[in-house]
C-alpha atoms as a PDB file:
ATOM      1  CA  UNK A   1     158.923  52.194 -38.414  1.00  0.00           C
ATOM      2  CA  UNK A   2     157.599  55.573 -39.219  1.00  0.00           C
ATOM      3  CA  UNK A   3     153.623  53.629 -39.598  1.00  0.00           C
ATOM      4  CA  UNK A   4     154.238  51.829 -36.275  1.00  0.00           C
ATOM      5  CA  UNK A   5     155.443  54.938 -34.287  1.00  0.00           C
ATOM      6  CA  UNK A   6     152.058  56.708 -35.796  1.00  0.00           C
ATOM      7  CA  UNK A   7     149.724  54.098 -34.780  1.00  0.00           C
ATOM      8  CA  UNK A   8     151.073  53.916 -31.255  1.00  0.00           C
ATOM      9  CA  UNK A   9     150.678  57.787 -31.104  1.00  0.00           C
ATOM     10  CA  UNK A  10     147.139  56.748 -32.121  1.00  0.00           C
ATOM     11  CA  UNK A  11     146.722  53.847 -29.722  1.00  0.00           C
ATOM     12  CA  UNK A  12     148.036  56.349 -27.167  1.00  0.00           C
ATOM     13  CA  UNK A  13     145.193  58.798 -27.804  1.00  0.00           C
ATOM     14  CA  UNK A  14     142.280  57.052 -27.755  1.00  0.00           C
ATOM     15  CA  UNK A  15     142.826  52.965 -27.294  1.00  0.00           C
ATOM     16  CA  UNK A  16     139.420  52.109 -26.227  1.00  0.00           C
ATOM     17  CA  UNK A  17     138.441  52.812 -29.856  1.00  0.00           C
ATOM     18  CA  UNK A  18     140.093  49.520 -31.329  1.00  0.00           C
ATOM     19  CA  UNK A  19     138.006  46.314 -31.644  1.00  0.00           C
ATOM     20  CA  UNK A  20     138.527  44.175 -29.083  1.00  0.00           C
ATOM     21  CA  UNK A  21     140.415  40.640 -30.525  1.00  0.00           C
ATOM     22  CA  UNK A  22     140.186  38.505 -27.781  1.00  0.00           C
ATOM     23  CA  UNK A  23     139.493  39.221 -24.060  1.00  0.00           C
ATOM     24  CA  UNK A  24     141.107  42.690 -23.017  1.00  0.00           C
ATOM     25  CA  UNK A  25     143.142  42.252 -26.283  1.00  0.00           C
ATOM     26  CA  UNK A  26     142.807  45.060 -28.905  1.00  0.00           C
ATOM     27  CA  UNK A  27     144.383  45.637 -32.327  1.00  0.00           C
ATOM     28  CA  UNK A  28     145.090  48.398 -34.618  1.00  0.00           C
ATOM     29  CA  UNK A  29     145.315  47.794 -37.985  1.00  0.00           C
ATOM     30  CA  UNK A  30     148.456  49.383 -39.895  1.00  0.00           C
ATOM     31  CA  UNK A  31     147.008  51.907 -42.830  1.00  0.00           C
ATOM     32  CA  UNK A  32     150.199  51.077 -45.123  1.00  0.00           C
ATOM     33  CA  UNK A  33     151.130  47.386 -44.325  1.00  0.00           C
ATOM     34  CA  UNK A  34     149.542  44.100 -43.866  1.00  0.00           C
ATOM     35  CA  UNK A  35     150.385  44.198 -39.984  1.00  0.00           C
ATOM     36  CA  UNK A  36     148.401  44.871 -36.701  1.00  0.00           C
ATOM     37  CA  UNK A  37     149.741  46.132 -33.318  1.00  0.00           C
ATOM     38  CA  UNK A  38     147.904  44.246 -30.782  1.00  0.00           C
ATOM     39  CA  UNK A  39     147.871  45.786 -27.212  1.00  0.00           C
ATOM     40  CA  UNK A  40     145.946  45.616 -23.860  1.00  0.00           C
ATOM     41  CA  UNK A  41     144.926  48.611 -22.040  1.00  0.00           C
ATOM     42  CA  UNK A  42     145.331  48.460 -18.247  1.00  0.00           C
ATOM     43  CA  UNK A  43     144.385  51.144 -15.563  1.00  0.00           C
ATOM     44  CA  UNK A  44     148.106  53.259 -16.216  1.00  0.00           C
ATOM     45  CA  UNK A  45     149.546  51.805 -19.272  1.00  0.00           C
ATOM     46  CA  UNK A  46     148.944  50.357 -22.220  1.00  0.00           C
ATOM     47  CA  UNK A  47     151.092  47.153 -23.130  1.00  0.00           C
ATOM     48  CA  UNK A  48     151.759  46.551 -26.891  1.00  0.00           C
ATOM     49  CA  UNK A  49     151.877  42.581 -27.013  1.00  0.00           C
ATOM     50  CA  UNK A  50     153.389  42.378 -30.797  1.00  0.00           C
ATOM     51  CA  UNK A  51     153.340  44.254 -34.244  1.00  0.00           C
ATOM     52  CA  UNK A  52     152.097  40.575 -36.471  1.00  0.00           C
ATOM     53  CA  UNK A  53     151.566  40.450 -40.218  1.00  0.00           C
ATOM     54  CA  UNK A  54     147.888  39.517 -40.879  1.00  0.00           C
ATOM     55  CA  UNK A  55     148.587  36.356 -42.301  1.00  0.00           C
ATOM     56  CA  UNK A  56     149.629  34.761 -38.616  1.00  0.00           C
ATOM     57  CA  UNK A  57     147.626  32.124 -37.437  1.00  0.00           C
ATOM     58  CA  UNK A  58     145.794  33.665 -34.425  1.00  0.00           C
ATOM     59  CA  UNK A  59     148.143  31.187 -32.049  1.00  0.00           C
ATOM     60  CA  UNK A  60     151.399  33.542 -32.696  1.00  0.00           C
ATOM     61  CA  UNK A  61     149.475  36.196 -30.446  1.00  0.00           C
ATOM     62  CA  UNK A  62     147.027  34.082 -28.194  1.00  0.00           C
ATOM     63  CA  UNK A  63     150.254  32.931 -26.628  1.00  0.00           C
ATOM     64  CA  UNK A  64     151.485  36.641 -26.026  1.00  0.00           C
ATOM     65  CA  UNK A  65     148.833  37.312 -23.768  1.00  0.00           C
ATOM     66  CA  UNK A  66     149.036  34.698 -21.295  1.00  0.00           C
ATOM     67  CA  UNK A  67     149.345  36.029 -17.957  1.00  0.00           C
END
C-alpha cells in the first residue's frame, strides 16, 4: 500500500508526465511491483481507473474506461 499511496502522490504532482495507454488513459508504473495505476486526468480531478498487475490482458482495463 505504502508504493501505491507514493505513486498517487506522484500522479498527483505532475500526471501529464505518464505515457499515455490508450486515449486520455495514462499509467504509472509501480518502482517495487509488477503493477501499474492507470488514471485519466480531467480538468479538476484525476480518476484512478485500477491498480493491474502487468501481466493483464489489456481488456481488464479497456473496459474500465468506458464512459
Amino acid at each position: 500500500m505504502a508504493e501505491v499511496d507514493r505513486a498517487t502522490v506522484e500522479i498527483e504532482r505532475d500526471p501529464e508526465r505518464f505515457t499515455v495507454v490508450h486515449g486520455h488513459l495514462r499509467r504509472m508504473l509501480l518502482q517495487r511491483f509488477p503493477y501499474g495505476v492507470y488514471f485519466k486526468v480531467y480538468a479538476r480531478s484525476i480518476s484512478v481507473v485500477g491498480v493491474i498487475h502487468g501481466h493483464r490482458h489489456p481488456d481488464v482495463w479497456l473496459k474500465r474506461t468506458a464512459p
